[in-house]
C-alpha atoms as a PDB file:
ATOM      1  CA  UNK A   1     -20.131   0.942  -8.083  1.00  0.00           C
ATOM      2  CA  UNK A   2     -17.279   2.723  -6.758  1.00  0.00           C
ATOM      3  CA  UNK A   3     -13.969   3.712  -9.009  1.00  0.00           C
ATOM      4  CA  UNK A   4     -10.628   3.118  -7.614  1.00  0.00           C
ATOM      5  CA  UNK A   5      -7.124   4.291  -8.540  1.00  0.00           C
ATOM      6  CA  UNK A   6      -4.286   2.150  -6.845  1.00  0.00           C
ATOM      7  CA  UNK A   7      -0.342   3.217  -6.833  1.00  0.00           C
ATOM      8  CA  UNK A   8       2.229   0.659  -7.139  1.00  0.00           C
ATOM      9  CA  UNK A   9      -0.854  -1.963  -8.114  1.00  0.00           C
ATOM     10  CA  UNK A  10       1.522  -4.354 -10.241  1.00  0.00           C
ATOM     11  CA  UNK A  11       2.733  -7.019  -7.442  1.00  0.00           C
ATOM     12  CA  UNK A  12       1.793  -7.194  -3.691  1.00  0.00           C
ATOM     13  CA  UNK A  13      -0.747  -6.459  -1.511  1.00  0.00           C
ATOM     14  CA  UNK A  14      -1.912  -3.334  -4.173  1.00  0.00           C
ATOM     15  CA  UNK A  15      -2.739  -6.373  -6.886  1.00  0.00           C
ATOM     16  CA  UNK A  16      -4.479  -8.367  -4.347  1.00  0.00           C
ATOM     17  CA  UNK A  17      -6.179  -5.165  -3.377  1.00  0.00           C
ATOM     18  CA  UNK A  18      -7.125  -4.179  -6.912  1.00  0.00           C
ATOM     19  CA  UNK A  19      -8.522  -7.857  -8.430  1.00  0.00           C
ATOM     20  CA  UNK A  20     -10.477  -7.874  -5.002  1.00  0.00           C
ATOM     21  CA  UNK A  21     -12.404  -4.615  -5.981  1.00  0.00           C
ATOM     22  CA  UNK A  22     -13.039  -5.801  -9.388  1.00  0.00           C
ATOM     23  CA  UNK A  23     -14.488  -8.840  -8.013  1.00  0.00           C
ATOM     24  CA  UNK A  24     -16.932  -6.679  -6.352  1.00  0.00           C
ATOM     25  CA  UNK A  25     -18.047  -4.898  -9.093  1.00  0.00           C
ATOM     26  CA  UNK A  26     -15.771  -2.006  -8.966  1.00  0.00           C
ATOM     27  CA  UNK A  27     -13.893   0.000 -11.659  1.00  0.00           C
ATOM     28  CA  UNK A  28     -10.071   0.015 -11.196  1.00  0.00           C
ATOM     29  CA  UNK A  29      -7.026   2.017 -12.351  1.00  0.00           C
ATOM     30  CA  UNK A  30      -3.905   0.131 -11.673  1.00  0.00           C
ATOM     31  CA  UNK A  31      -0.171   1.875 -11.958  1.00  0.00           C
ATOM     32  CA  UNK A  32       3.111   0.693 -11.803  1.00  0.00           C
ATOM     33  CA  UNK A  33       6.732   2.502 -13.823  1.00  0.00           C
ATOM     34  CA  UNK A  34       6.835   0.191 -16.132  1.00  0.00           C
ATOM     35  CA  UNK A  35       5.453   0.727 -19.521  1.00  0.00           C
ATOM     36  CA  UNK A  36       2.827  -2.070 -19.158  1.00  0.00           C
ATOM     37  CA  UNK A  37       1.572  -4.883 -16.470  1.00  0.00           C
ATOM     38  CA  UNK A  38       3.099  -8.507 -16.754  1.00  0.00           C
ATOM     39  CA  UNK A  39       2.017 -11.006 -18.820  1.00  0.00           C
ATOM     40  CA  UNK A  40       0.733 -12.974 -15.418  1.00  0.00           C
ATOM     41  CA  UNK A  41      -1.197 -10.260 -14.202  1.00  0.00           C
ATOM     42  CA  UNK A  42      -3.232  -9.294 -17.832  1.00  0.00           C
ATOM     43  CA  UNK A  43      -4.058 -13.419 -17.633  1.00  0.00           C
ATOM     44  CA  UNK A  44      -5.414 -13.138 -13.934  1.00  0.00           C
ATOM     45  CA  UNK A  45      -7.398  -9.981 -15.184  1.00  0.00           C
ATOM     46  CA  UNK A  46      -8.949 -11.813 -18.208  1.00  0.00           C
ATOM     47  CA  UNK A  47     -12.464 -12.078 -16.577  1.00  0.00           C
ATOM     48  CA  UNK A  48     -12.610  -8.049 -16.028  1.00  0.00           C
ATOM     49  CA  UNK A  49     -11.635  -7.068 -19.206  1.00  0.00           C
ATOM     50  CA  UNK A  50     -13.201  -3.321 -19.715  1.00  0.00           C
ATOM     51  CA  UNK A  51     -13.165  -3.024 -16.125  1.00  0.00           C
ATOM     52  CA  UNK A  52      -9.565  -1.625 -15.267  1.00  0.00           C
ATOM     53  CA  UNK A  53      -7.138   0.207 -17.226  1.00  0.00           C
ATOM     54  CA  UNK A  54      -3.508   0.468 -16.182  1.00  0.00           C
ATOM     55  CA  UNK A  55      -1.513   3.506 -16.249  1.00  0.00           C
ATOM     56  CA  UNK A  56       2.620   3.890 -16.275  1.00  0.00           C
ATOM     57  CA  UNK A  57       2.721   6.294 -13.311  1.00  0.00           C
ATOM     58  CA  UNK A  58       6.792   7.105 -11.484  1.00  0.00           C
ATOM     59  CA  UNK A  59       4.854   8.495  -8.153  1.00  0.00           C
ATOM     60  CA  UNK A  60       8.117  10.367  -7.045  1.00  0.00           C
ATOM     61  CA  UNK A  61       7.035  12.694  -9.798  1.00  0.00           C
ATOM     62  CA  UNK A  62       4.122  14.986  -9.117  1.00  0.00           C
ATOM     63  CA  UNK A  63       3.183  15.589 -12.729  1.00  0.00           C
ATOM     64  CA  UNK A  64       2.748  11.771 -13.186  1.00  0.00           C
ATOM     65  CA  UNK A  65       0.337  11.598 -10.044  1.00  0.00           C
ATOM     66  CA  UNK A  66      -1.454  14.295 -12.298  1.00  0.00           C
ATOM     67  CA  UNK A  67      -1.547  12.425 -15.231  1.00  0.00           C
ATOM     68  CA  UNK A  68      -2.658   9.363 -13.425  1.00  0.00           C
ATOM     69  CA  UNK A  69      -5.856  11.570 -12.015  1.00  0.00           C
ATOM     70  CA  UNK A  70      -6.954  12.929 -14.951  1.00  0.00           C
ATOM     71  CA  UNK A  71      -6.194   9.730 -17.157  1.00  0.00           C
ATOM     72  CA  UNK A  72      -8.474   8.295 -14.447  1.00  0.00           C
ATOM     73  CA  UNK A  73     -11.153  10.810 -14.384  1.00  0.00           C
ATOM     74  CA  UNK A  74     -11.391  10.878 -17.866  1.00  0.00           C
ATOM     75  CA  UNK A  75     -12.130   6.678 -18.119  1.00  0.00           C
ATOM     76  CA  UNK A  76     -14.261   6.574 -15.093  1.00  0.00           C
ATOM     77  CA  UNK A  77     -15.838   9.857 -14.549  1.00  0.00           C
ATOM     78  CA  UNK A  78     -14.839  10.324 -10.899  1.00  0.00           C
ATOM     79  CA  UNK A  79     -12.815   8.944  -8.625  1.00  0.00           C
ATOM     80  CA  UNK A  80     -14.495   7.541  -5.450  1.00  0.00           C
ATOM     81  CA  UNK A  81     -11.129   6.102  -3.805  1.00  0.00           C
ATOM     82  CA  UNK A  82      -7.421   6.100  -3.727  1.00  0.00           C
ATOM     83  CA  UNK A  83      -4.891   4.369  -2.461  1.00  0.00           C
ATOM     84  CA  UNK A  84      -1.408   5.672  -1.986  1.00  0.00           C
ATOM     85  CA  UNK A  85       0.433   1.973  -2.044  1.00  0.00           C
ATOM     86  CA  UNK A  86       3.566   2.399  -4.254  1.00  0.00           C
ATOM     87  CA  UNK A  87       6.487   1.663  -1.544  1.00  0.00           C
ATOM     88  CA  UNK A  88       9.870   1.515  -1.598  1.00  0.00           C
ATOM     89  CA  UNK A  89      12.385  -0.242   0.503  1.00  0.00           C
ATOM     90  CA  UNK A  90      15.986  -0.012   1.366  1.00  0.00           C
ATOM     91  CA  UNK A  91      18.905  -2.210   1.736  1.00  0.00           C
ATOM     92  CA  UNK A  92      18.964  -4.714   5.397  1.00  0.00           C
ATOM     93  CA  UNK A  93      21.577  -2.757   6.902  1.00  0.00           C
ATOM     94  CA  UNK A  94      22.857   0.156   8.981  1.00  0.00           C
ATOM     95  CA  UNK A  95      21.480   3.554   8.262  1.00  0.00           C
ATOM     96  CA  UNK A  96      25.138   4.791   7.780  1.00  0.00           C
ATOM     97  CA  UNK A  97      26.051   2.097   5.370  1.00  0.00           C
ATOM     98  CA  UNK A  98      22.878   2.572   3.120  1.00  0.00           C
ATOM     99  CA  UNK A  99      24.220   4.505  -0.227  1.00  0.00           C
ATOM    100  CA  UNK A 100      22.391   7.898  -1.378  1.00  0.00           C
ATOM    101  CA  UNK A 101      20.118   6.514  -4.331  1.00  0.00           C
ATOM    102  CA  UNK A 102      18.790   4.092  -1.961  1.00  0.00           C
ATOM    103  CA  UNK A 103      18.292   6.622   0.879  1.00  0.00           C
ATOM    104  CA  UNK A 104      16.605   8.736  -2.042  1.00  0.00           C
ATOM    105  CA  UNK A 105      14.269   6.506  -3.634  1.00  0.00           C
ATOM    106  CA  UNK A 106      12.662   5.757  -0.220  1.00  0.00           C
ATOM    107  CA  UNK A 107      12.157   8.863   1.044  1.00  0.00           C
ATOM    108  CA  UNK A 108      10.766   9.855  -2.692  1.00  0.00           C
ATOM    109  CA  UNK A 109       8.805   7.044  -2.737  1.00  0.00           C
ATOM    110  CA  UNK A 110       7.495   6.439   0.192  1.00  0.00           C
ATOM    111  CA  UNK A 111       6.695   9.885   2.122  1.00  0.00           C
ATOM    112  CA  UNK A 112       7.026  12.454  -1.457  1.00  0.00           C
ATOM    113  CA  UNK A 113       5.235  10.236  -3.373  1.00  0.00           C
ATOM    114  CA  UNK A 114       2.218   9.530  -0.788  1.00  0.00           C
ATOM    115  CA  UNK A 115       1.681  13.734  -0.400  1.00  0.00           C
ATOM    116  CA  UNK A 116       1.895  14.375  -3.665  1.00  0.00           C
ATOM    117  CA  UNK A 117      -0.772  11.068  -4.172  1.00  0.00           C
ATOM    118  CA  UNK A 118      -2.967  12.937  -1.472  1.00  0.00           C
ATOM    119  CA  UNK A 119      -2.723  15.968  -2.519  1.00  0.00           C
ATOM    120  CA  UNK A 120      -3.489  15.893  -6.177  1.00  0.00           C
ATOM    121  CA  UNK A 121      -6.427  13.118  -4.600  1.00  0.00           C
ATOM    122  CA  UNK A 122      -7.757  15.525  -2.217  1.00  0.00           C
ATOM    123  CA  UNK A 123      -7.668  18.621  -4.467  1.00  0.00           C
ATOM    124  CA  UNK A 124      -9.577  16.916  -7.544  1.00  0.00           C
ATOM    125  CA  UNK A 125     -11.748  14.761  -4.880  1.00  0.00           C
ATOM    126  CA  UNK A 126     -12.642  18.328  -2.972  1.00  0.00           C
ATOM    127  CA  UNK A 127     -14.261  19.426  -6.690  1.00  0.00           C
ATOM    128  CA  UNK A 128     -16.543  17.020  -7.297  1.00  0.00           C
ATOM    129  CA  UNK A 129     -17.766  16.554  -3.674  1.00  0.00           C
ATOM    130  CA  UNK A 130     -16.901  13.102  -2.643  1.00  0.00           C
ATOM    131  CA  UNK A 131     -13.908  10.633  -2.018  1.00  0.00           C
ATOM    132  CA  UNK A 132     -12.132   8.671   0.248  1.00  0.00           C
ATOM    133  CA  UNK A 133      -8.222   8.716   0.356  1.00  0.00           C
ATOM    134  CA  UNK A 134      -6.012   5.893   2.271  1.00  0.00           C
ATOM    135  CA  UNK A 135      -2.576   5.573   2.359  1.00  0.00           C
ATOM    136  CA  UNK A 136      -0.693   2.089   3.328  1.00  0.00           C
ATOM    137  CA  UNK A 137       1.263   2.005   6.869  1.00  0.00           C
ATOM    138  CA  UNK A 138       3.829  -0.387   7.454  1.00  0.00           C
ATOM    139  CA  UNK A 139       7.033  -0.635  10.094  1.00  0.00           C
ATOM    140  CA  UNK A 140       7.269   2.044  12.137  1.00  0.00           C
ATOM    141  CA  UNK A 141       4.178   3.636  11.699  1.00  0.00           C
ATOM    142  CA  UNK A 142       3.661   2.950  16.053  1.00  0.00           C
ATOM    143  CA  UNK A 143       7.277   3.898  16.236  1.00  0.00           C
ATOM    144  CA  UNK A 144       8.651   0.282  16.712  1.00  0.00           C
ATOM    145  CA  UNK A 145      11.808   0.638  15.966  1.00  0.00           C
ATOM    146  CA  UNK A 146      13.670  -2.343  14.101  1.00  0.00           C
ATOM    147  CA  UNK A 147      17.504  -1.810  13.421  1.00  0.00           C
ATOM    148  CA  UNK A 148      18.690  -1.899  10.036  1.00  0.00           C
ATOM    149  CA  UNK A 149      15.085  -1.040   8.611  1.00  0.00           C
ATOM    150  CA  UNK A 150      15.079   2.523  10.103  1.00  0.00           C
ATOM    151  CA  UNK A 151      14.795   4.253   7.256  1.00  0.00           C
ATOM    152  CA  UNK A 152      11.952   2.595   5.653  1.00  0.00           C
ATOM    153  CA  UNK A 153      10.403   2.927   9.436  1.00  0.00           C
ATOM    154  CA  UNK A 154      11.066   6.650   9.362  1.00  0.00           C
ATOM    155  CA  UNK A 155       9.019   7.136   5.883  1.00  0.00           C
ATOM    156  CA  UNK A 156       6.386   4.994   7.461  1.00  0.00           C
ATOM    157  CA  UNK A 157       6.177   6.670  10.359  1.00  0.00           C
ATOM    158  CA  UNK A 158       5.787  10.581   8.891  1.00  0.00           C
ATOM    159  CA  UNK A 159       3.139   8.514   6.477  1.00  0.00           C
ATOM    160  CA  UNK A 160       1.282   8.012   9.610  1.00  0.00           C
ATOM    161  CA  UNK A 161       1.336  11.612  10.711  1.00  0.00           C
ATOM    162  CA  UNK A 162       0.399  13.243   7.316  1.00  0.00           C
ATOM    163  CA  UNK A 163      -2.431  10.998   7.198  1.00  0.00           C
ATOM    164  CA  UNK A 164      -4.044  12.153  10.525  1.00  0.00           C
ATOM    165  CA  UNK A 165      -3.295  15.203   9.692  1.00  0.00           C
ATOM    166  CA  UNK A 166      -5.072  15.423   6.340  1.00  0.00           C
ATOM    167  CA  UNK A 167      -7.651  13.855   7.698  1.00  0.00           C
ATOM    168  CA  UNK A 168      -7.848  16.995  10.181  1.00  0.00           C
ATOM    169  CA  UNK A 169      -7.740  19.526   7.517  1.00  0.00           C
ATOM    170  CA  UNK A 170     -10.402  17.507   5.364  1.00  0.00           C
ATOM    171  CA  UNK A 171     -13.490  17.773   8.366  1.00  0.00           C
ATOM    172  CA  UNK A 172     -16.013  18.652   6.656  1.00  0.00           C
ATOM    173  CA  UNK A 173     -14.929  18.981   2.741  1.00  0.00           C
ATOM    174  CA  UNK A 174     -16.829  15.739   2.030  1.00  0.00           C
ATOM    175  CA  UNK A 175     -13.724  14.025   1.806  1.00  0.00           C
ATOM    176  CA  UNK A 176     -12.234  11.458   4.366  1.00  0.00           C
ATOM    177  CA  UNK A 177      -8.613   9.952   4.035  1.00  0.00           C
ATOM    178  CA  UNK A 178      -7.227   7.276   6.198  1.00  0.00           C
ATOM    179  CA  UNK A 179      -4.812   4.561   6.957  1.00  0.00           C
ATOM    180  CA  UNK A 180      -4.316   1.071   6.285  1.00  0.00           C
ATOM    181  CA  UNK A 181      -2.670  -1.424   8.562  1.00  0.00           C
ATOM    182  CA  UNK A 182      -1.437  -5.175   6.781  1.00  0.00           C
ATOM    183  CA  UNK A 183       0.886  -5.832   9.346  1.00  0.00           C
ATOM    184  CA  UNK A 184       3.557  -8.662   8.175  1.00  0.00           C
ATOM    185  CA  UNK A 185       3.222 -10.062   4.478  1.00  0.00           C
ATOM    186  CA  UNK A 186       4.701 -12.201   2.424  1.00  0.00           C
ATOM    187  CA  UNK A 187       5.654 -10.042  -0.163  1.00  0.00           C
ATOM    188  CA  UNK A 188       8.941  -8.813  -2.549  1.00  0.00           C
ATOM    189  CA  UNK A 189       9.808  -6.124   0.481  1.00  0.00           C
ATOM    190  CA  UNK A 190      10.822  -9.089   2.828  1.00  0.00           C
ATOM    191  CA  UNK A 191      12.365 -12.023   0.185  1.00  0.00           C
ATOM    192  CA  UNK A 192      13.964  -9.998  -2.017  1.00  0.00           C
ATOM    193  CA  UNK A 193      16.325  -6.812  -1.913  1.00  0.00           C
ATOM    194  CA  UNK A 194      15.508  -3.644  -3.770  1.00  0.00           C
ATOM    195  CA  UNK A 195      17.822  -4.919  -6.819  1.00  0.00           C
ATOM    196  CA  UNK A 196      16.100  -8.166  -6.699  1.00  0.00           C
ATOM    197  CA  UNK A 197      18.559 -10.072  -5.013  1.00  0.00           C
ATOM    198  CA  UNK A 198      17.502 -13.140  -2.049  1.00  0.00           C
ATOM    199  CA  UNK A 199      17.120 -10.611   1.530  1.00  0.00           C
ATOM    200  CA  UNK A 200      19.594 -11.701   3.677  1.00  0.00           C
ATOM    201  CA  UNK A 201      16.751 -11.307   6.293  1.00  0.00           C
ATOM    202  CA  UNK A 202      14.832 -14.405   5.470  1.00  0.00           C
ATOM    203  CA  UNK A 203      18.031 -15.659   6.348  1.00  0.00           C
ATOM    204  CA  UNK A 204      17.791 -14.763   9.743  1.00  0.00           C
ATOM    205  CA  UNK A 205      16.507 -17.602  11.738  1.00  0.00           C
ATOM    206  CA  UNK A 206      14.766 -15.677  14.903  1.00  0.00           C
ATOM    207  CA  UNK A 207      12.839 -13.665  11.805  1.00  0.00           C
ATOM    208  CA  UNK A 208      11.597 -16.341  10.378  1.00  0.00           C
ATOM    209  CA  UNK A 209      10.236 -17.504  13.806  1.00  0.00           C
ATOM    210  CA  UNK A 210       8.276 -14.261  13.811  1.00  0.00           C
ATOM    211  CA  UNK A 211       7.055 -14.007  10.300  1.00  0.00           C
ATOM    212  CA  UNK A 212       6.152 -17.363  10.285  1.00  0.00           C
ATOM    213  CA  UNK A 213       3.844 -16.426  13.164  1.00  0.00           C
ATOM    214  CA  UNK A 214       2.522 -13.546  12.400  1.00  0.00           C
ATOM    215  CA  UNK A 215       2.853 -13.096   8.627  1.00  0.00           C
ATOM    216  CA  UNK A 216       0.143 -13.280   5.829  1.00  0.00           C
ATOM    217  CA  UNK A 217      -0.374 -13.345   2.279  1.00  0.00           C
ATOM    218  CA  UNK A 218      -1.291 -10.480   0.627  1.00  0.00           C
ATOM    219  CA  UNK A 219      -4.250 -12.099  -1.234  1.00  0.00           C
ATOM    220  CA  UNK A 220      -5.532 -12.980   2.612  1.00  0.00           C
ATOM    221  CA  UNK A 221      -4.800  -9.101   3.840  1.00  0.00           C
ATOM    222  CA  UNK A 222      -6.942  -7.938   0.256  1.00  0.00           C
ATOM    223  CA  UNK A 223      -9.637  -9.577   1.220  1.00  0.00           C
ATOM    224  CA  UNK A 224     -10.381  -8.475   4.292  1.00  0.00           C
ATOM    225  CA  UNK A 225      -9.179  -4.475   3.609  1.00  0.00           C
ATOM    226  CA  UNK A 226     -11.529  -4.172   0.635  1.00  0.00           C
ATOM    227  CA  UNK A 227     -14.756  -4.667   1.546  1.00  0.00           C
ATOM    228  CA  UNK A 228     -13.532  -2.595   4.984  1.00  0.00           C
ATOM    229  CA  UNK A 229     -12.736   0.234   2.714  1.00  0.00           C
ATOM    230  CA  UNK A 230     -16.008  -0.148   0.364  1.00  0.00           C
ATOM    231  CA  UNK A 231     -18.110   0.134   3.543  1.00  0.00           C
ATOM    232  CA  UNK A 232     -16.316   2.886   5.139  1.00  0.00           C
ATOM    233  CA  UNK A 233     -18.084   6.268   5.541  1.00  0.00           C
ATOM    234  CA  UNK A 234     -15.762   7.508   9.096  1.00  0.00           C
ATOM    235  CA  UNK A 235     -12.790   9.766   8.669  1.00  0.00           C
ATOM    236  CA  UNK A 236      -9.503   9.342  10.264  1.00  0.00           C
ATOM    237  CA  UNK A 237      -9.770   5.709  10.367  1.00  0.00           C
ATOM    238  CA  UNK A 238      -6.958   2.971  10.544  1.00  0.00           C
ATOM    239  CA  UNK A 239      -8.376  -0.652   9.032  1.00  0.00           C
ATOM    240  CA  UNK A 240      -5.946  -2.971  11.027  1.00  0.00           C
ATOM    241  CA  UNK A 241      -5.208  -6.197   9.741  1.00  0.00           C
ATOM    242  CA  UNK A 242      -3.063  -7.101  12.376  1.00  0.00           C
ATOM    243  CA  UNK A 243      -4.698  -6.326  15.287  1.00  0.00           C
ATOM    244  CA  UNK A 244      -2.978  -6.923  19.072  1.00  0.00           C
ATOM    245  CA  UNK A 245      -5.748  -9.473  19.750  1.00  0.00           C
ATOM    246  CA  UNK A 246      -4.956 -11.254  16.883  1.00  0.00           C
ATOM    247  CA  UNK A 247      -1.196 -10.960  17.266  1.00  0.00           C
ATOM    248  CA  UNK A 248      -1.740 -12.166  20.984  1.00  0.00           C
ATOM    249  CA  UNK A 249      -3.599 -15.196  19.676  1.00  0.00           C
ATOM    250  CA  UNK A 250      -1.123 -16.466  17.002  1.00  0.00           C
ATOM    251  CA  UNK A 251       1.865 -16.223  19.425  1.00  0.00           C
ATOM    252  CA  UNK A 252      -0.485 -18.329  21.917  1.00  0.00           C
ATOM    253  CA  UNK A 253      -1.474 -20.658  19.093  1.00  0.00           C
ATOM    254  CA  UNK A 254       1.485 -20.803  17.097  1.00  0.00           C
ATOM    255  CA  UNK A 255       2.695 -24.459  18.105  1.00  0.00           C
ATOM    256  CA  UNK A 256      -0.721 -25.665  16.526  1.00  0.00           C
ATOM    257  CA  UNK A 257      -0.262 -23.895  13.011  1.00  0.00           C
ATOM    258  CA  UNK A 258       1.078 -25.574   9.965  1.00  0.00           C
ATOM    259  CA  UNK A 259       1.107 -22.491   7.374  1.00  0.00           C
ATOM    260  CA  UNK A 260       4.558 -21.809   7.030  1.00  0.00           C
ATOM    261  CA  UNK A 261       5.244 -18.754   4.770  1.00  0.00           C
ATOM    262  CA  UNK A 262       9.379 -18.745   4.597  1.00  0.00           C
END
């Protein structure tokens, strides 16, 4: 029975990730900023009740990574994985055009956030012996570049390098840290802009040609990450969702398929 502590574990693929490990018998810490989880997720958690706990965690704030740790350690008694999940976007347009708070919040969120994750991780994981750390890649992370998405792809990207890097500096600790891959989803990051509003990009009709294609639930990606990640033992390892192969395949198929996401 492993224990698991996922950031930004409210909505998304890091819900879908968590409910999957409790259906395999795990223990789970989920964390979001707000004071408590939804209504809709504490009904779809019924059936694990004394299983998870959920902890208010801002992960642009190092003391509240802490604070999610110990909470953590204290419930479970260790802490055999953790995912750095908690993203942030930015507004569908220029780089020039996108306003300071926004340009802030992403790079807090998504490249601050995800060291500080790791590094309170690695340091507590490197006491008692054990642990596995992941962090979750997205666009730009093989240095596609997409306009108007830049910098989200620029925080994904450095992700990408500070993972392989940690996993360097972790040979041999007993502790391995790696990447995971979900390729498209359908999730609040492409319908919806960071205040909420309808993204003008689901708008755009050669997108949806392409999302349709290659795009997935995050329920579907959850399923096959976690028991990837329960089984894993390597270091430095990238669990791909969307591989090239299968990419290849649903371009080739795509005429056939009738699961239209947007």
């Amino acid at each position: 029975m492993k224990n698991v502590v996922i950031t930004g574990s409210t909505r998304g693929i890091g819900f879908s990730m968590a409910r999957e490990f409790l259906k395999e018998g795990c223990n789970v810490t989920l964390s979001g900023r707000s004071a408590s989880m939804p209504e809709a997720n504490l009904r779809e958690l019924s059936a694990f009740e004394g299983k998870y706990v959920y902890i208010q965690c801002n992960v642009q704030e190092k003391e509240s990574l802490k604070r999610l740790w110990d909470a953590s350690l204290e419930r479970w008694g260790s802490v055999n994985i953790w995912i750095n999940n908690a993203g942030q976007n930015a507004p569908h347009i220029y780089s020039w055009e996108t306003g300071e708070t926004y340009t802030e919040n992403v790079i807090k969120t998504n490249i601050t956030g995800m060291i500080y994750g790791s590094q309170i991780a690695a340091s507590g994981m490197i006491k008692q012996g054990h642990g596995a750390i992941y962090s979750m890649e997205g666009l730009g992370s093989n240095n596609m570049i997409q306009i108007k998405t830049i910098l989200y792809g620029t925080t994904k990207c450095a992700l990408t390098y500070f993972m392989k890097g940690l996993a360097a500096e972790l040979d041999g600790t007993g502790v391995i840290a790696g990447r995971l891959s979900p390729g498209m989803m359908l999730t609040d990051f492409i319908t919806k802009t960071p205040d909420g509003e309808r993204s003008e990009v689901i708008s755009d009709e050669k997108f949806r040609k392409i999302f349709n294609i290659l795009a997935d639930r995050p329920e579907t990606v959850a399923k096959y990450f976690v028991p990837k990640i329960l089984a894993n033992t390597r270091n430095n390892v990238q669990i791909a969702w969307l591989t090239n192969r299968k990419a290849a395949w649903r371009f080739i198929s795509s005429g056939f398929r009738k699961d239209r996401l947007i």
